[in-house]
C-alpha atoms as a PDB file:
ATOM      1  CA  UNK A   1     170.660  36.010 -20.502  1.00  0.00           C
ATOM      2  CA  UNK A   2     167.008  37.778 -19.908  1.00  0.00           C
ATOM      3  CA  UNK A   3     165.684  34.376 -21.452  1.00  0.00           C
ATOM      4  CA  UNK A   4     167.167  32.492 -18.380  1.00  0.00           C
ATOM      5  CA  UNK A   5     166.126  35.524 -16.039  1.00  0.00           C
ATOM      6  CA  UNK A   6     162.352  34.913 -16.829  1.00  0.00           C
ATOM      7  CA  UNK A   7     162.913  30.946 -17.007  1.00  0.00           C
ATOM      8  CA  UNK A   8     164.287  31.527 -13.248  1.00  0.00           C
ATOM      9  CA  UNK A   9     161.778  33.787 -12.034  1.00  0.00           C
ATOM     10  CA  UNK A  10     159.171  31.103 -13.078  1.00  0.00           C
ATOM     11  CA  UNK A  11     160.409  28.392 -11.268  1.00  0.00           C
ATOM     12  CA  UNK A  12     162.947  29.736  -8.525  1.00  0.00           C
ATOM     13  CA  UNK A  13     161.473  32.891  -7.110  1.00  0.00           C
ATOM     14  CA  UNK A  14     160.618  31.562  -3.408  1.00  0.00           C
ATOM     15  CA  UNK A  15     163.597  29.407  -3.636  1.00  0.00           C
ATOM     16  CA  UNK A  16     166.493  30.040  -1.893  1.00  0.00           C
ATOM     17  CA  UNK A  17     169.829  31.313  -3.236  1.00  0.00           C
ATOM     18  CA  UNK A  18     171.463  28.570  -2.018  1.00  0.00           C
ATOM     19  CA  UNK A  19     172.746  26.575   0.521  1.00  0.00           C
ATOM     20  CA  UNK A  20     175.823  27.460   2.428  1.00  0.00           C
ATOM     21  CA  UNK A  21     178.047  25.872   5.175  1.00  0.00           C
ATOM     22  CA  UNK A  22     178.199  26.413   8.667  1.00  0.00           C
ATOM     23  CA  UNK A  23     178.055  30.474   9.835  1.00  0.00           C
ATOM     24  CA  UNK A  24     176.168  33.580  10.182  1.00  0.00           C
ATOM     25  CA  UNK A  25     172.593  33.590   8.133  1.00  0.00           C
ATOM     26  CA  UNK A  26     171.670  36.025   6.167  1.00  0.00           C
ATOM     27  CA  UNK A  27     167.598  36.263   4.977  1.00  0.00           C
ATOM     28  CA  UNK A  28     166.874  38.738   2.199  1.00  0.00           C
ATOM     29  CA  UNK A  29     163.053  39.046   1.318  1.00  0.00           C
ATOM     30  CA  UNK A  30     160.640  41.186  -0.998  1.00  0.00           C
ATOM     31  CA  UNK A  31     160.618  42.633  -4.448  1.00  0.00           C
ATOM     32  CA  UNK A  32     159.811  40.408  -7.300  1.00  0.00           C
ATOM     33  CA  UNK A  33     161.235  42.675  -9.553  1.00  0.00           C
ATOM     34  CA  UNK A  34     164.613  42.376  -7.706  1.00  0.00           C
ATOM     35  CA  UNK A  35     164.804  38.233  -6.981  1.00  0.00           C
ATOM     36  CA  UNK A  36     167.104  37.379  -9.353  1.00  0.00           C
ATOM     37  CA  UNK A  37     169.144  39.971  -9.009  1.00  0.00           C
ATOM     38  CA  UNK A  38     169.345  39.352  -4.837  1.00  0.00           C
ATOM     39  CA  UNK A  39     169.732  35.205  -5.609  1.00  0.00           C
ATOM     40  CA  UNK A  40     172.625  36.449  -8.149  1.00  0.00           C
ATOM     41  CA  UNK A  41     174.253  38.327  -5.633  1.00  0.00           C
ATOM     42  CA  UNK A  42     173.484  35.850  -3.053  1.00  0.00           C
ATOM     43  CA  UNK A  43     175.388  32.990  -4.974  1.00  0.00           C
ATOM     44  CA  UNK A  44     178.430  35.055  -5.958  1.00  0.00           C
ATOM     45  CA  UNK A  45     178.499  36.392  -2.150  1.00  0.00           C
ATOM     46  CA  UNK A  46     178.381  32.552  -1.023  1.00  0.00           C
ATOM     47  CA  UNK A  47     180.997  31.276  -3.851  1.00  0.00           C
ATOM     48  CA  UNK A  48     183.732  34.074  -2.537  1.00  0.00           C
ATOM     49  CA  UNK A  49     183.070  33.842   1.280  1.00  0.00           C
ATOM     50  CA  UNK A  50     182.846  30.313   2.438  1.00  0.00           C
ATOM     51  CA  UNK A  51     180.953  30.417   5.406  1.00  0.00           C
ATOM     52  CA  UNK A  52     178.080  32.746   4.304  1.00  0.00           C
ATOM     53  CA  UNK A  53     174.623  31.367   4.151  1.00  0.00           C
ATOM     54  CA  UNK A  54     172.152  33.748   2.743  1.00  0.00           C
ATOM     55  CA  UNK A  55     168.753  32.846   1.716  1.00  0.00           C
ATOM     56  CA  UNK A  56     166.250  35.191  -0.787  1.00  0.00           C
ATOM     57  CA  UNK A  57     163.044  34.882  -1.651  1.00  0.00           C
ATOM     58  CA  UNK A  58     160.420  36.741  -3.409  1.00  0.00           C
ATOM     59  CA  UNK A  59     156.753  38.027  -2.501  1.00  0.00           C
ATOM     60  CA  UNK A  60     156.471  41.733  -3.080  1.00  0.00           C
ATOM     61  CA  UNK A  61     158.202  44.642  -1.663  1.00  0.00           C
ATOM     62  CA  UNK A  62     155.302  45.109   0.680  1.00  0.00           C
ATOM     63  CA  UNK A  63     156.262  41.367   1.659  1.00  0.00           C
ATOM     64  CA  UNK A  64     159.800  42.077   2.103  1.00  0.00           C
ATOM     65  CA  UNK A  65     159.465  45.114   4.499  1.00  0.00           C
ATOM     66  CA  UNK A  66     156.396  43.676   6.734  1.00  0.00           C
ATOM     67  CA  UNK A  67     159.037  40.911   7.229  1.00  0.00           C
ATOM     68  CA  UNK A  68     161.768  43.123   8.050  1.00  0.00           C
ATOM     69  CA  UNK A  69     159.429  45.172  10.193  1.00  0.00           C
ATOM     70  CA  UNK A  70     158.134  41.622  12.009  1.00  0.00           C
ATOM     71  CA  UNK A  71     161.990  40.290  12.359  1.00  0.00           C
ATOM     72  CA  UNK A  72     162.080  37.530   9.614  1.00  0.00           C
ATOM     73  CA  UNK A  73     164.258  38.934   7.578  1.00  0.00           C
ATOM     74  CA  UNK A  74     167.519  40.960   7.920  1.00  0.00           C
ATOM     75  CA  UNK A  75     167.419  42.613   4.420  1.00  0.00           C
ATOM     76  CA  UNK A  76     163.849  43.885   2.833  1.00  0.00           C
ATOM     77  CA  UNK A  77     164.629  43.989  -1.287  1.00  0.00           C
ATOM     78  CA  UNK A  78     162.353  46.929  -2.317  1.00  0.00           C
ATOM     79  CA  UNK A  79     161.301  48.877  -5.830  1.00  0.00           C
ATOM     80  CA  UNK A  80     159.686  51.043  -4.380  1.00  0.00           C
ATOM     81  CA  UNK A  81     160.565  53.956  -1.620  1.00  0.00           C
ATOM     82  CA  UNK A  82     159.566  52.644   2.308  1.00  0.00           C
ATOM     83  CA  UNK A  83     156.531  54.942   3.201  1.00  0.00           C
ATOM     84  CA  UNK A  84     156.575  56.906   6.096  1.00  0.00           C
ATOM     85  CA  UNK A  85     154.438  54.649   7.750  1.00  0.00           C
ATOM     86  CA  UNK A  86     156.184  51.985   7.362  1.00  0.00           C
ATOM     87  CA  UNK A  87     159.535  53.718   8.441  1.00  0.00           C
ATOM     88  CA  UNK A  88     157.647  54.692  12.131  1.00  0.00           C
ATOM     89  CA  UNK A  89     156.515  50.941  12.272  1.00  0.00           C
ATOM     90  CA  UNK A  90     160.190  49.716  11.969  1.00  0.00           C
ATOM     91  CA  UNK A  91     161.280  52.681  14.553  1.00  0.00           C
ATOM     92  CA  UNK A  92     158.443  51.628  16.952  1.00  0.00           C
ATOM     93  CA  UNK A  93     158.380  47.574  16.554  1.00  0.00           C
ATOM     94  CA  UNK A  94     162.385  47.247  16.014  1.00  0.00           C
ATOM     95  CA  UNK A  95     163.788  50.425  18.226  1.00  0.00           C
ATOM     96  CA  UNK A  96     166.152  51.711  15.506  1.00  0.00           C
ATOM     97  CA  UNK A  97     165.093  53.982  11.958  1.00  0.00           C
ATOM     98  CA  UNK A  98     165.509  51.976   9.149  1.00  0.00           C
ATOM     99  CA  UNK A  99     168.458  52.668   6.698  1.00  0.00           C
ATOM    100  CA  UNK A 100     168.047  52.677   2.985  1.00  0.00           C
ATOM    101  CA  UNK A 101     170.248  51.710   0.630  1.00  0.00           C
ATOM    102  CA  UNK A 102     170.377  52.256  -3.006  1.00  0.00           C
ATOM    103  CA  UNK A 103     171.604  49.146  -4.322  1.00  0.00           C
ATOM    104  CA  UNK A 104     171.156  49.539  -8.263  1.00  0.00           C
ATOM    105  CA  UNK A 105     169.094  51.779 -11.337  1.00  0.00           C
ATOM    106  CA  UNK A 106     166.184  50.613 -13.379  1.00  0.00           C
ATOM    107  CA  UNK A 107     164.209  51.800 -15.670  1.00  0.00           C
ATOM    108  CA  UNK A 108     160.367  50.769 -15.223  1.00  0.00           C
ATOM    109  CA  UNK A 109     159.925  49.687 -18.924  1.00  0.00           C
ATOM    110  CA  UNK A 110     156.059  50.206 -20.775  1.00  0.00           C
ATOM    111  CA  UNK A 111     156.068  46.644 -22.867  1.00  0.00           C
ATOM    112  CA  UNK A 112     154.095  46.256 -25.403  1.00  0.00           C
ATOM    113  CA  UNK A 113     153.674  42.791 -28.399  1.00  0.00           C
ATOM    114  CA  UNK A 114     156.463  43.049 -30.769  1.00  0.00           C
ATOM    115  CA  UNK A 115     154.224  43.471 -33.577  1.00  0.00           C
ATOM    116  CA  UNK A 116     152.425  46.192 -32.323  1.00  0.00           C
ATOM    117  CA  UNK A 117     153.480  49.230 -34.419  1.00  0.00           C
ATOM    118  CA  UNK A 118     152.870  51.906 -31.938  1.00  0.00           C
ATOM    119  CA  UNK A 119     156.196  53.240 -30.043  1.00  0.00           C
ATOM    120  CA  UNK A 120     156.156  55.242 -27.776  1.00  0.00           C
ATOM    121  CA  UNK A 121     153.536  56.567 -25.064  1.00  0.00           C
ATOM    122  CA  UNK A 122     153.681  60.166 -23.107  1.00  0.00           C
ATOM    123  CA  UNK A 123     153.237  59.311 -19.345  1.00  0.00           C
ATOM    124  CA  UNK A 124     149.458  61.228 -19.681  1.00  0.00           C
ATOM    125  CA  UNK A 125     148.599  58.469 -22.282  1.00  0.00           C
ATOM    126  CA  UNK A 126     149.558  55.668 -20.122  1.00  0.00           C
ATOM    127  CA  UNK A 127     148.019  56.838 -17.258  1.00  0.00           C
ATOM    128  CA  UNK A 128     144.509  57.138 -19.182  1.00  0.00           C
ATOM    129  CA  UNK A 129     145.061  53.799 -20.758  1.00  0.00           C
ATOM    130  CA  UNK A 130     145.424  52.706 -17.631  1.00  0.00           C
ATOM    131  CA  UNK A 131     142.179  54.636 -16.287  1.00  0.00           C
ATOM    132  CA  UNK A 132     139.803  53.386 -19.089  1.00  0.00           C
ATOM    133  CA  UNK A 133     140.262  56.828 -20.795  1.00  0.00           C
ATOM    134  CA  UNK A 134     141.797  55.014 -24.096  1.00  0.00           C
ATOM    135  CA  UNK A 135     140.615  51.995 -24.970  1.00  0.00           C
ATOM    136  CA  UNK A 136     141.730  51.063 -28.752  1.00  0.00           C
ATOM    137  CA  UNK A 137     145.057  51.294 -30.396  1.00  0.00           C
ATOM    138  CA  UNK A 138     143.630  52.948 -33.122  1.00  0.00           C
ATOM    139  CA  UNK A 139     143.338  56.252 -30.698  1.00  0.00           C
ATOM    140  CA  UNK A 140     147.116  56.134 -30.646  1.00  0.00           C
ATOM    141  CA  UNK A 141     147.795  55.429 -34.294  1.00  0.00           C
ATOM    142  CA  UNK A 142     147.764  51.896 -34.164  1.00  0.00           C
ATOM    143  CA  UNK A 143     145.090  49.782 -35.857  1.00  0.00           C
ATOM    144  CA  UNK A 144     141.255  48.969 -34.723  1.00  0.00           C
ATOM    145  CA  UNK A 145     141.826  46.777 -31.525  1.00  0.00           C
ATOM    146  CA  UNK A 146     141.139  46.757 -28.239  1.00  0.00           C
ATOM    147  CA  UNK A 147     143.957  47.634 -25.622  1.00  0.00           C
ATOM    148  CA  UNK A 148     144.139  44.292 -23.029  1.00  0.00           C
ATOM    149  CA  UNK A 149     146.085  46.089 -19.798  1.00  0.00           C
ATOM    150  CA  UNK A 150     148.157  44.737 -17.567  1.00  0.00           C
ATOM    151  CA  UNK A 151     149.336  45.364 -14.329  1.00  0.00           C
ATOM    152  CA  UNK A 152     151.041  44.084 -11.101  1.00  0.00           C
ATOM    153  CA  UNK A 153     149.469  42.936  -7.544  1.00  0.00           C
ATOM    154  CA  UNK A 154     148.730  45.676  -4.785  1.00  0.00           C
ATOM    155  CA  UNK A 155     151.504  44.153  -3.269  1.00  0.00           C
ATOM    156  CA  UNK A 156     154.121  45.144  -5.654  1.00  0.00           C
ATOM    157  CA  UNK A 157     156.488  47.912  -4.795  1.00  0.00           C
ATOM    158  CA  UNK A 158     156.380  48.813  -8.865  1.00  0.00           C
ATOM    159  CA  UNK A 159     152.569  48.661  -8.504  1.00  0.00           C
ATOM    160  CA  UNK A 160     153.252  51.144  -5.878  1.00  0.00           C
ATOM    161  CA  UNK A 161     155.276  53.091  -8.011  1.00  0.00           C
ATOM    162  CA  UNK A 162     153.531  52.858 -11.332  1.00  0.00           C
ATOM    163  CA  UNK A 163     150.622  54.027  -9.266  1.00  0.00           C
ATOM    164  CA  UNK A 164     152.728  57.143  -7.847  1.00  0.00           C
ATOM    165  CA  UNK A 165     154.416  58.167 -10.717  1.00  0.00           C
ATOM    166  CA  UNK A 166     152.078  57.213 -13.695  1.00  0.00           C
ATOM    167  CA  UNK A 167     148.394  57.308 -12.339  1.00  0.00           C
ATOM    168  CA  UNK A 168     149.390  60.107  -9.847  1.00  0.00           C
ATOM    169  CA  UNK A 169     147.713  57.759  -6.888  1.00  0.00           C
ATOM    170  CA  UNK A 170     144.433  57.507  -8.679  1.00  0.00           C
ATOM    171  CA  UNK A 171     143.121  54.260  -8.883  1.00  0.00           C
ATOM    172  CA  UNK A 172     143.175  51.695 -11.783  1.00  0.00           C
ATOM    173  CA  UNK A 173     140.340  51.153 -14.179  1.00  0.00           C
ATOM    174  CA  UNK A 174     138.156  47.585 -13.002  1.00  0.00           C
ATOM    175  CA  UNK A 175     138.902  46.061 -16.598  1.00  0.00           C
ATOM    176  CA  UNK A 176     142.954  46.266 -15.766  1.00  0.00           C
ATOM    177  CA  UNK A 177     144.134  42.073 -15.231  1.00  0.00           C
ATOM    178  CA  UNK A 178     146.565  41.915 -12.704  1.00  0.00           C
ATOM    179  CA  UNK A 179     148.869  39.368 -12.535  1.00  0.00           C
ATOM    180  CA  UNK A 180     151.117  38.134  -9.869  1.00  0.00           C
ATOM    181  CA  UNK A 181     154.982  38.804 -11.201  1.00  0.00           C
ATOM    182  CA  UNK A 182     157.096  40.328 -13.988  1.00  0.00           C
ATOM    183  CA  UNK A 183     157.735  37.875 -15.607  1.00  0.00           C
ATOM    184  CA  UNK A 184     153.789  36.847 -15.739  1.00  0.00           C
ATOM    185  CA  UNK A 185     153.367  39.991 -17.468  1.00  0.00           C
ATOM    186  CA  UNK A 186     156.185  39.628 -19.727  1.00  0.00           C
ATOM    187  CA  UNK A 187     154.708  36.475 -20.573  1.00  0.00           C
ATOM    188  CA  UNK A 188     151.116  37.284 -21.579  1.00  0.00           C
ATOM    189  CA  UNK A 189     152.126  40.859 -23.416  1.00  0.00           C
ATOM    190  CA  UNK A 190     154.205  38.470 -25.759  1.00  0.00           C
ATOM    191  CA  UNK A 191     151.826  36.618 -26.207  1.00  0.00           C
ATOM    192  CA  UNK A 192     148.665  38.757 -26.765  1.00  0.00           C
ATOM    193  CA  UNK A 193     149.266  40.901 -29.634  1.00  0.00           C
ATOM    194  CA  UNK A 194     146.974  43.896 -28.801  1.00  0.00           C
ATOM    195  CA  UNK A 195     148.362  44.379 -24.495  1.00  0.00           C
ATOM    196  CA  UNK A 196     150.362  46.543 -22.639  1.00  0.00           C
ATOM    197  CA  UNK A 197     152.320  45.965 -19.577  1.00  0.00           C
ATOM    198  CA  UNK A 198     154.744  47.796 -17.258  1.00  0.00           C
ATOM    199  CA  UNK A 199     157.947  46.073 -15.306  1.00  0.00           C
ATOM    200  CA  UNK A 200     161.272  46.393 -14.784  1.00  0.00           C
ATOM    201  CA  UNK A 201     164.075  46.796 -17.396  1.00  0.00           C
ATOM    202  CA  UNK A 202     165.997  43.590 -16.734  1.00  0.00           C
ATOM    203  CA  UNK A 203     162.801  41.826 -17.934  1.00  0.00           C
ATOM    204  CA  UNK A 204     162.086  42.920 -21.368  1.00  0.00           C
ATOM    205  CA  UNK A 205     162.997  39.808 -23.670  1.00  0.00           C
ATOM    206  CA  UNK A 206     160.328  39.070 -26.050  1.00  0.00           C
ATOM    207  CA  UNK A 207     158.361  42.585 -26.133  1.00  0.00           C
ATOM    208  CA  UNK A 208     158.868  45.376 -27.148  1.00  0.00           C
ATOM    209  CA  UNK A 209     159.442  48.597 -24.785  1.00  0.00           C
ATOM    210  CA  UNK A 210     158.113  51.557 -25.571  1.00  0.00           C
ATOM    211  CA  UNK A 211     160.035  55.138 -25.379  1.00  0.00           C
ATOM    212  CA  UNK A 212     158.375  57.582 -22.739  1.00  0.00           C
ATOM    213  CA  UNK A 213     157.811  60.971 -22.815  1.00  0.00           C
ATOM    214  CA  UNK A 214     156.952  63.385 -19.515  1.00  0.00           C
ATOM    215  CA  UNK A 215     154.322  65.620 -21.625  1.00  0.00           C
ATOM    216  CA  UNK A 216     153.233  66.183 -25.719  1.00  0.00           C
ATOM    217  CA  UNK A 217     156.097  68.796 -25.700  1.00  0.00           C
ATOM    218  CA  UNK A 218     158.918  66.723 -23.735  1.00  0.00           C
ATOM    219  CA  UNK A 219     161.542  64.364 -26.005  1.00  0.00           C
ATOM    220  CA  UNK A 220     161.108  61.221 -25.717  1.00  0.00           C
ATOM    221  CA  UNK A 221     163.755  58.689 -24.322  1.00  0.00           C
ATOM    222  CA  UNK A 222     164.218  54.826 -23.936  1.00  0.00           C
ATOM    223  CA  UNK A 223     164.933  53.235 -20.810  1.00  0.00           C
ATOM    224  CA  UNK A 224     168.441  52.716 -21.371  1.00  0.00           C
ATOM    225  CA  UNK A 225     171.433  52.928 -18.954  1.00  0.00           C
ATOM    226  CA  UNK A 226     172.094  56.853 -19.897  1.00  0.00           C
ATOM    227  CA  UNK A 227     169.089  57.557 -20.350  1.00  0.00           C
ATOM    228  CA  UNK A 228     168.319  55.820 -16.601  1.00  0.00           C
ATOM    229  CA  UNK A 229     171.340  57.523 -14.954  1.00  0.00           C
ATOM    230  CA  UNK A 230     170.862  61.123 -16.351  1.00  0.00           C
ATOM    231  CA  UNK A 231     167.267  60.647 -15.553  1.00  0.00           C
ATOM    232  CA  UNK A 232     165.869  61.673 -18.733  1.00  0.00           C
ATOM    233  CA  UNK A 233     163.826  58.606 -18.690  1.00  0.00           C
ATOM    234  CA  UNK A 234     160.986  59.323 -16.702  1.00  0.00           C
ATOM    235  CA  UNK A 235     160.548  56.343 -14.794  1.00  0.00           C
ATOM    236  CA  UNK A 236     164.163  55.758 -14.304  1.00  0.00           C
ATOM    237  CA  UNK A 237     164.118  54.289 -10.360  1.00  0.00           C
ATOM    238  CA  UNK A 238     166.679  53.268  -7.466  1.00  0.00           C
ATOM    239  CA  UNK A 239     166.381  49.558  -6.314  1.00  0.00           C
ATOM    240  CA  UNK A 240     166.439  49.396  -2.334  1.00  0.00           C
ATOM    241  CA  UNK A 241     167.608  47.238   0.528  1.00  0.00           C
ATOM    242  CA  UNK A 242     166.759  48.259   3.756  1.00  0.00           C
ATOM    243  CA  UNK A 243     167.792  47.122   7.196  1.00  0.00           C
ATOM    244  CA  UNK A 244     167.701  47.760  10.632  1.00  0.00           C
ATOM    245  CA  UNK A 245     169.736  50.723  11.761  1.00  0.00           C
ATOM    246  CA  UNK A 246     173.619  50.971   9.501  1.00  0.00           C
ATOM    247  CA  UNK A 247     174.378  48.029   8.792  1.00  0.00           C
ATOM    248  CA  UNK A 248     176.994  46.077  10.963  1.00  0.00           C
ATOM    249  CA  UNK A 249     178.911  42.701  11.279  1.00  0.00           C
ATOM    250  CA  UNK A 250     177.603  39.998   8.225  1.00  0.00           C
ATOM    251  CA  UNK A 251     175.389  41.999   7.016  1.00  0.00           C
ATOM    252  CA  UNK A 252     177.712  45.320   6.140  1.00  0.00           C
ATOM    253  CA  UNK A 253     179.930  42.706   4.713  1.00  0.00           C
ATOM    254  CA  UNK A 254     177.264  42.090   1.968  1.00  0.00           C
ATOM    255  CA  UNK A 255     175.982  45.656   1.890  1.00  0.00           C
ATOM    256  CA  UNK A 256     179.330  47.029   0.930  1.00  0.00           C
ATOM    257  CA  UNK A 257     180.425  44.182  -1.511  1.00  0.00           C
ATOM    258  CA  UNK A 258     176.948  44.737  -3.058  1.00  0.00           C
ATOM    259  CA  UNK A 259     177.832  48.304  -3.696  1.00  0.00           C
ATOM    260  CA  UNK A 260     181.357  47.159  -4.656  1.00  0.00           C
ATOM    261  CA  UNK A 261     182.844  46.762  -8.725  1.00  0.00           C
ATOM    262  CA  UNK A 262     182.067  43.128  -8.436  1.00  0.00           C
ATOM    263  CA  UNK A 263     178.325  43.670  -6.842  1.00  0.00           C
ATOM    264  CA  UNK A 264     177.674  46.273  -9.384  1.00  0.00           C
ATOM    265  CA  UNK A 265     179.183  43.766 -11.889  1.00  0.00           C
ATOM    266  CA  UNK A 266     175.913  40.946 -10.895  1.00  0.00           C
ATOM    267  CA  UNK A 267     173.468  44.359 -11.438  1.00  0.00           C
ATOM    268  CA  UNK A 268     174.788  44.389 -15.226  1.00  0.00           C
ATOM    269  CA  UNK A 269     175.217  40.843 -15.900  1.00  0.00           C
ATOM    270  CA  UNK A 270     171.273  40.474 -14.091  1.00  0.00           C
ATOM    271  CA  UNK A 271     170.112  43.209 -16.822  1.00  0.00           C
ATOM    272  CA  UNK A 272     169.695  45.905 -14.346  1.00  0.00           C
ATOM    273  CA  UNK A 273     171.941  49.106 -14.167  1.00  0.00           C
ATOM    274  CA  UNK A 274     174.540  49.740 -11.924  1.00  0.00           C
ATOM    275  CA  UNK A 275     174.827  52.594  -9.645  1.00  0.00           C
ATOM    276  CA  UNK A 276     176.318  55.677 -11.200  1.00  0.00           C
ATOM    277  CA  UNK A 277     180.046  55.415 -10.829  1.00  0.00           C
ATOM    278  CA  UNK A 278     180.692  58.353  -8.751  1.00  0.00           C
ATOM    279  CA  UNK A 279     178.524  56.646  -6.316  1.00  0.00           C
ATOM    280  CA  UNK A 280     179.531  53.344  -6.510  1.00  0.00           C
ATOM    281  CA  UNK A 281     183.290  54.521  -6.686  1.00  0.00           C
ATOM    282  CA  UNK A 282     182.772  56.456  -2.938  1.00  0.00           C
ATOM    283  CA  UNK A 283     180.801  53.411  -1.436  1.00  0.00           C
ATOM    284  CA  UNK A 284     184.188  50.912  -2.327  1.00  0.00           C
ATOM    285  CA  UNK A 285     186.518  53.808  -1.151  1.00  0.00           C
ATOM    286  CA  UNK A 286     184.518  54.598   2.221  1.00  0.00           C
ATOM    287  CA  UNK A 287     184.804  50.458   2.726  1.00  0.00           C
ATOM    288  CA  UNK A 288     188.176  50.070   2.005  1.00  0.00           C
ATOM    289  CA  UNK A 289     189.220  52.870   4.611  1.00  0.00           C
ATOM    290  CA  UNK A 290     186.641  51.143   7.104  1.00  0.00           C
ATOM    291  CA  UNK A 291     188.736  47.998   6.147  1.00  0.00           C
ATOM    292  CA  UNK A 292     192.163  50.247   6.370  1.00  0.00           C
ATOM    293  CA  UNK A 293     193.104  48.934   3.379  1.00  0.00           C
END
């Protein structure tokens, strides 16, 4: 399934989910990270509601909200948190507050070659591999080569958050390569036997991810579902939509069957994580006495 993900991302992300028949549009636009997962729900949207048109592409979560902020798209996909700047840009250019939605969990995964024997990183670690601080393996216990880094484009929402949450908003070291999508990065750290990379969970075929710790005297935990819902993964993350105003009409529609079993059912089958139940269970109820069912 993850083999098809990255096969997808290669050659569909600025494609459009599909094509639908006459009715309301609906444009969904941003995150990388979350493409698939939008095209996914896009197609099994379109397959149960004849009708429904809705198109996704790709570009970065920074993409994804400019275009919600200019009007070209109705849904901005985001990995990252809307800043506050952002939020008084939508207020001012669109005369309502954006609304944010928690659509699904991931884990921002540290991926690493398969062969490389070292396994698992404390968040200080990465963020001075990531600085130029460490530069061999062998100062982590692997063997005598040089660390090759990887990381995503400015415009990246998990740029933006690796960059929060890991690097504490200092900047990256010169020598870091940035490439342009996940699933670039997935591609060169299994190839390249001596890199490192960062990207989300639903991703990670082919490398190997590394468990994180917060600190030299935390546990250490994978990204795994219960691991990502508890939160004892420390770069366990929400996956955003965000409109303008509550949703209404069309787009409500696909909000709440998003949040729905069958929604949360695409987040899985995608190799994300669903919402925690409790949450997902209250979204269905509160829809279905909306609906008065």
């Amino acid at each position: 399934m993850k083999t098809k993900l990255l096969l997808a991302v290669a050659i569909g992300a600025i494609m459009t989910a599909g094509i639908g028949v006459a009715g309301s549009s609906i444009t969904l636009k941003g995150s990388d990270t979350m493409v698939i997962l939008g095209q996914r729900w896009a197609e099994n949207y379109m397959a149960a509601n004849k009708g429904a048109v809705i198109q996704v592409t790709g570009g970065g979560s920074g993409t994804g909200i400019a275009a919600l902020i200019n009007g070209s798209a109705d849904i901005a996909q985001s990995s990252r948190a809307m800043k506050d700047k952002e939020k008084l840009e939508v207020k001012t250019k669109r005369g309502a507050e954006p609304s944010e939605i928690a659509t699904a969990m991931d884990g921002l995964a540290i991926y690493v070659h398969e062969g490389n024997p070292v396994a698992k990183l404390t968040l200080a670690t990465i963020k001075e591999i990531y600085q130029g601080d460490i530069l061999n393996w062998n100062e982590l216990g692997g063997p005598d080569e040089e660390i090759v880094v990887y990381s995503r484009e400015n415009n990246s929402g998990t740029y933006a958050y690796f960059k929060e949450f890991v690097l504490m908003t200092e900047d990256f070291a010169p020598a870091v390569q940035t490439l342009p999508g996940t699933a670039s990065i997935i591609n060169a750290v299994s190839k390249d036997e001596w890199s490192i990379g960062y990207g989300g969970i639903g991703y990670s075929s082919g490398v190997k991810i590394l468990a994180v710790a917060n600190n030299d005297s935390s546990a250490y935990f994978e990204p795994t579902e219960a691991n990502v819902e508890s939160g004892l993964y420390p770069l366990a993350r929400p996956l955003f939509w965000y409109t303008i105003g509550e949703p209404t009409g069309d787009i409500k529609g696909l909000v709440d069957w998003v949040l729905s079993p069958a929604g949360q059912k695409v987040v899985t089958d995608v190799g994300y994580y669903p919402l925690p139940k409790a949450k997902t269970d209250e979204k269905a109820e509160t829809a279905a006495d909306a609906n008065g069912e």
